[in-house]
C-alpha atoms as a PDB file:
ATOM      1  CA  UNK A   1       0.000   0.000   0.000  1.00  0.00           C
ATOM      2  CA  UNK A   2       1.006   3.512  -0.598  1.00  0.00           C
ATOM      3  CA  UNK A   3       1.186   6.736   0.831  1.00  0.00           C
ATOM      4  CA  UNK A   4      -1.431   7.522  -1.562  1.00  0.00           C
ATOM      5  CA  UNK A   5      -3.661   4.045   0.121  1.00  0.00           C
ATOM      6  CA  UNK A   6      -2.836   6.003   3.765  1.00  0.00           C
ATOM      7  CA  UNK A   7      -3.544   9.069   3.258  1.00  0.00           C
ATOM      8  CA  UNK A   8      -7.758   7.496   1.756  1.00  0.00           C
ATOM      9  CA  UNK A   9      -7.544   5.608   4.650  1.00  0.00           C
ATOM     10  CA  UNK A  10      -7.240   8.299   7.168  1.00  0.00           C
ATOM     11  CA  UNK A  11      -9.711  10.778   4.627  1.00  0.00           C
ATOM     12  CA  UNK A  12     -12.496   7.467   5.026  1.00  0.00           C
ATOM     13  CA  UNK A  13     -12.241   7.624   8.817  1.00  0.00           C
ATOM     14  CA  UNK A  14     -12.098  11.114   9.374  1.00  0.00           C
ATOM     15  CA  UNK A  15     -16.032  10.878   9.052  1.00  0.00           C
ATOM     16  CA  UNK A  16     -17.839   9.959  12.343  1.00  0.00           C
ATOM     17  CA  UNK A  17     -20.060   7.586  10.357  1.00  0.00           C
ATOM     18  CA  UNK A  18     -17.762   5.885   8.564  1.00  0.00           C
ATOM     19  CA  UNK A  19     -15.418   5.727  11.855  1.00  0.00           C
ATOM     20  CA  UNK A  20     -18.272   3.874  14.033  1.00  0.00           C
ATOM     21  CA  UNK A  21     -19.256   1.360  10.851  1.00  0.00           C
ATOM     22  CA  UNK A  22     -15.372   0.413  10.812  1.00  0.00           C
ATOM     23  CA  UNK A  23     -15.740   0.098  14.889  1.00  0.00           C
ATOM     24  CA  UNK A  24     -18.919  -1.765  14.791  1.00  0.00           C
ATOM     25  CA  UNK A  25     -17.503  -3.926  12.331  1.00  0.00           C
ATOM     26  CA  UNK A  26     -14.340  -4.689  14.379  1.00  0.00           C
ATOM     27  CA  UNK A  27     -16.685  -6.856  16.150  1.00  0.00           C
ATOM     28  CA  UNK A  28     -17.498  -8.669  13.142  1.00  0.00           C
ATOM     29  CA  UNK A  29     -19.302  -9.179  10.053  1.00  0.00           C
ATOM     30  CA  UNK A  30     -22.791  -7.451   9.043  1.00  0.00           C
ATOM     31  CA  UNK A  31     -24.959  -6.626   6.163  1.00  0.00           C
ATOM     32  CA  UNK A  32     -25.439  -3.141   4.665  1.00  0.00           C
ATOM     33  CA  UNK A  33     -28.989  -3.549   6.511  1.00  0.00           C
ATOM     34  CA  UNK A  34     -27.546  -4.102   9.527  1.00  0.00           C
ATOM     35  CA  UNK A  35     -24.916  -1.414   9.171  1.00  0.00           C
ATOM     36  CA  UNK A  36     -27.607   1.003   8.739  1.00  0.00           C
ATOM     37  CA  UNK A  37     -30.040   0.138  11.426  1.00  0.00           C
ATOM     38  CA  UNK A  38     -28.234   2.592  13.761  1.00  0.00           C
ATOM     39  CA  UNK A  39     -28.086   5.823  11.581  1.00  0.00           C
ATOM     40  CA  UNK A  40     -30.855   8.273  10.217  1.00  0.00           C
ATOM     41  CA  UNK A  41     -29.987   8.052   6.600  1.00  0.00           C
ATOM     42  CA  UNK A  42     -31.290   6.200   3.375  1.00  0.00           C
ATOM     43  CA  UNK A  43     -29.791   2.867   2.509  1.00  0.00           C
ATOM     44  CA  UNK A  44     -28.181   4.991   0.013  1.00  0.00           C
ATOM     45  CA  UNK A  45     -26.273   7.463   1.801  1.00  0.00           C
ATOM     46  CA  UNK A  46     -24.669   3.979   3.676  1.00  0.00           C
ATOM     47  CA  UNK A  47     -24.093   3.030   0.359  1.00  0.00           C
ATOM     48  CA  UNK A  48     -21.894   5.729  -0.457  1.00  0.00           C
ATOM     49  CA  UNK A  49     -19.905   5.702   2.967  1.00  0.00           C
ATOM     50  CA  UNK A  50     -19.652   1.869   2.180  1.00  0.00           C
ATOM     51  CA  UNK A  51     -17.925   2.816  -1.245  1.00  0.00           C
ATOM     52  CA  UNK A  52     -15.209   5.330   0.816  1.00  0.00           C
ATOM     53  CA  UNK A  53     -13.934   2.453   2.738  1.00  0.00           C
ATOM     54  CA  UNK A  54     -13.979   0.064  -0.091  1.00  0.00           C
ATOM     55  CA  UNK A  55     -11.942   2.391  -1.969  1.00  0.00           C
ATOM     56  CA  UNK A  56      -9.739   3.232   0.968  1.00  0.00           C
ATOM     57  CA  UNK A  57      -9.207  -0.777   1.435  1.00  0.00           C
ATOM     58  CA  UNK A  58     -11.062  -0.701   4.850  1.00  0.00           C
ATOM     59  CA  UNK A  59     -13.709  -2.535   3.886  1.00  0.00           C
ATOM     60  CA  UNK A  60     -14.729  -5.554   1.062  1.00  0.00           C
ATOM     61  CA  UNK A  61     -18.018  -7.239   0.108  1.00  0.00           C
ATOM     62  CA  UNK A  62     -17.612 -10.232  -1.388  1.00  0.00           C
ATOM     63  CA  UNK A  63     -19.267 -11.280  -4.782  1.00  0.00           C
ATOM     64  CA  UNK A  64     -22.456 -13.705  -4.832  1.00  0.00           C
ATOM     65  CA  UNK A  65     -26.376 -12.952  -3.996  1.00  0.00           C
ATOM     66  CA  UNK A  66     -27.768 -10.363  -1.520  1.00  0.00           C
ATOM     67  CA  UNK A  67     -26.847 -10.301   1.175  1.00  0.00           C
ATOM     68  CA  UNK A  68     -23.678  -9.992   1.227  1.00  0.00           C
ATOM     69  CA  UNK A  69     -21.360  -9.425   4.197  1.00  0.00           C
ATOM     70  CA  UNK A  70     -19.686  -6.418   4.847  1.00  0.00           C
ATOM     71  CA  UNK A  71     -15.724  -7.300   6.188  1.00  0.00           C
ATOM     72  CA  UNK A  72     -13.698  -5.597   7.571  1.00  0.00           C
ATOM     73  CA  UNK A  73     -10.047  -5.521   5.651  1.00  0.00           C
ATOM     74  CA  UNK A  74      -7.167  -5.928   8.255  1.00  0.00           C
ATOM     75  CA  UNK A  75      -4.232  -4.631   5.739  1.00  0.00           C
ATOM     76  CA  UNK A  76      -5.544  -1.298   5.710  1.00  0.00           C
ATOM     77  CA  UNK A  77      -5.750  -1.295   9.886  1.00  0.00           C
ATOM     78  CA  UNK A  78      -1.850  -2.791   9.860  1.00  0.00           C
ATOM     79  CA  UNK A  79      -0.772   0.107   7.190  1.00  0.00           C
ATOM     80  CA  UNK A  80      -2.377   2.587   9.438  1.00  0.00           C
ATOM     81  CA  UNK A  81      -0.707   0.624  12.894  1.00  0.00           C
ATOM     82  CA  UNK A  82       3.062   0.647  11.393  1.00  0.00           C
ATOM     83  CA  UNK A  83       2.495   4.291  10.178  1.00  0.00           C
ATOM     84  CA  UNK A  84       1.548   5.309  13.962  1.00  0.00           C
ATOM     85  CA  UNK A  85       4.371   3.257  15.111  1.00  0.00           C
ATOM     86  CA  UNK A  86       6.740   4.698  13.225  1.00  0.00           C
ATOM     87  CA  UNK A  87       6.161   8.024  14.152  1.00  0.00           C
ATOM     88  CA  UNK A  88       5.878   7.434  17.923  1.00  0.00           C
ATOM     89  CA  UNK A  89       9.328   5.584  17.897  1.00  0.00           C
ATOM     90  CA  UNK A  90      10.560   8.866  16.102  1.00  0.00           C
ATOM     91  CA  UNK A  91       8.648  10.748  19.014  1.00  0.00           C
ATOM     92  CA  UNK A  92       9.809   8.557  22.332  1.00  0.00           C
ATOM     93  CA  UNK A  93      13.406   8.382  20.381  1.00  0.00           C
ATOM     94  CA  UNK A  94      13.540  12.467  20.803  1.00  0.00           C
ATOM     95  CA  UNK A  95      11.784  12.641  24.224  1.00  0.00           C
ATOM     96  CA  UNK A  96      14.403  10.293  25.396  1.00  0.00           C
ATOM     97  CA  UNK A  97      17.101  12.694  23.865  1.00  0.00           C
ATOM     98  CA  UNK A  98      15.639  15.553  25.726  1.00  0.00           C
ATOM     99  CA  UNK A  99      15.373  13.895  28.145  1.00  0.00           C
ATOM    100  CA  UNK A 100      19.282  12.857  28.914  1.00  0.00           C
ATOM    101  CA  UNK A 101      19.999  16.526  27.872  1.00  0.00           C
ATOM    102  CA  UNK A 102      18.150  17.636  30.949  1.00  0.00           C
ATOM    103  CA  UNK A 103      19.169  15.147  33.172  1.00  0.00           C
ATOM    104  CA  UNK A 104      22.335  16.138  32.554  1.00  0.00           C
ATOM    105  CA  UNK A 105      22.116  20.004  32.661  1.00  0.00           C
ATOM    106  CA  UNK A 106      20.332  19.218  36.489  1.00  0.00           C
ATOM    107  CA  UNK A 107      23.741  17.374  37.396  1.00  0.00           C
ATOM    108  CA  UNK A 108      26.012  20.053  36.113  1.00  0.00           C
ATOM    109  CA  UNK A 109      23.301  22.834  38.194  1.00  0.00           C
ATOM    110  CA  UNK A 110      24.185  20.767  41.011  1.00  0.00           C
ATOM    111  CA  UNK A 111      27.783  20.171  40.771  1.00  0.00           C
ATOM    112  CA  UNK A 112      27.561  23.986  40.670  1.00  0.00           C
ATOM    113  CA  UNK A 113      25.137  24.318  43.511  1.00  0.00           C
ATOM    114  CA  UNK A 114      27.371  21.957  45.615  1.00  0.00           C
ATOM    115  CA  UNK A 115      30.779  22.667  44.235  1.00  0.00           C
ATOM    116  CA  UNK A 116      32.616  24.810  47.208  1.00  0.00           C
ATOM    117  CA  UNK A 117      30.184  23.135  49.976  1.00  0.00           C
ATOM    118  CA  UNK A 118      28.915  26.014  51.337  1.00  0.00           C
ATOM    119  CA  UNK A 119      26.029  27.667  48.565  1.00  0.00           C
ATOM    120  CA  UNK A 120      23.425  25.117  49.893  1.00  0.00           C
ATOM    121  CA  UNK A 121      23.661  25.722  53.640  1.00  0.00           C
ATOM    122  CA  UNK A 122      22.224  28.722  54.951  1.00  0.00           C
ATOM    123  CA  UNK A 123      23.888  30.004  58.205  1.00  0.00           C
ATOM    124  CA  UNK A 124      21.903  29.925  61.684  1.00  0.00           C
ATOM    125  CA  UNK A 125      20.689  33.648  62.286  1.00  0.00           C
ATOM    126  CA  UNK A 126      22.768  35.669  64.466  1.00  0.00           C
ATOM    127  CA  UNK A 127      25.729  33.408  64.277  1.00  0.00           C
ATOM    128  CA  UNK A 128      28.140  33.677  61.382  1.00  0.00           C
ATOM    129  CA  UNK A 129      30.325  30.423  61.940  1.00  0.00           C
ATOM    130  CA  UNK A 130      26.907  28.820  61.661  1.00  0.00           C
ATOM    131  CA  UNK A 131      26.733  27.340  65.268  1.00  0.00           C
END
């Protein structure tokens, strides 16, 4: 699949409707009917958000008489799942660079802080050898 296949994919589930029919069909099979029992549009408007995820590779419906099962198409949920991945090794990768960068500007703060052994200890008031 392409970058071209990804970026369909993401367009097809940007829409709430077509989002909840891949969800609801994460739990399995169902017919068009079925698919549009829950919404307040014609059998033809499911049509046409059927025909965004078949064309985005989200969904298939197999040849042969009516009806016909609606599946749900795993490739296009793996080319979506390395895609995230990718990027949030890329992000954790930098986090962890920032991360040791701060780290170690707090120990050179407190090599500084604690360097000549006395910056950190305040003096008891009213007596200056600190007794």
């Amino acid at each position: 699949m392409t970058a071209d296949t990804l970026s369909r994919v993401f367009a097809a589930l940007a829409d709430p409707t077509r989002l909840d029919m891949v969800a609801r069909l994460s739990e399995g099979d169902a017919t068009v009917s079925q698919l549009a029992e829950p919404y307040r549009m014609t059998l033809q408007a499911v049509y046409k958000h059927l025909r965004v995820l078949e064309d985005a590779g989200l969904v298939s419906r197999p040849r042969g008489p009516q009806p016909r099962p609606v599946r749900l198409e795993v490739e296009a949920l793996d080319l979506m799942d390395t895609w995230i991945e990718r990027h949030r090794d890329r992000v954790e990768q930098r986090y962890r660079r920032l991360d040791a960068i701060l780290a170690e500007m707090k120990g050179d703060e407190d090599e500084q802080d604690h360097g000549d052994g006395h910056r950190s200890r305040p003096e008891a008031a009213g007596h200056p050898d600190g007794s």
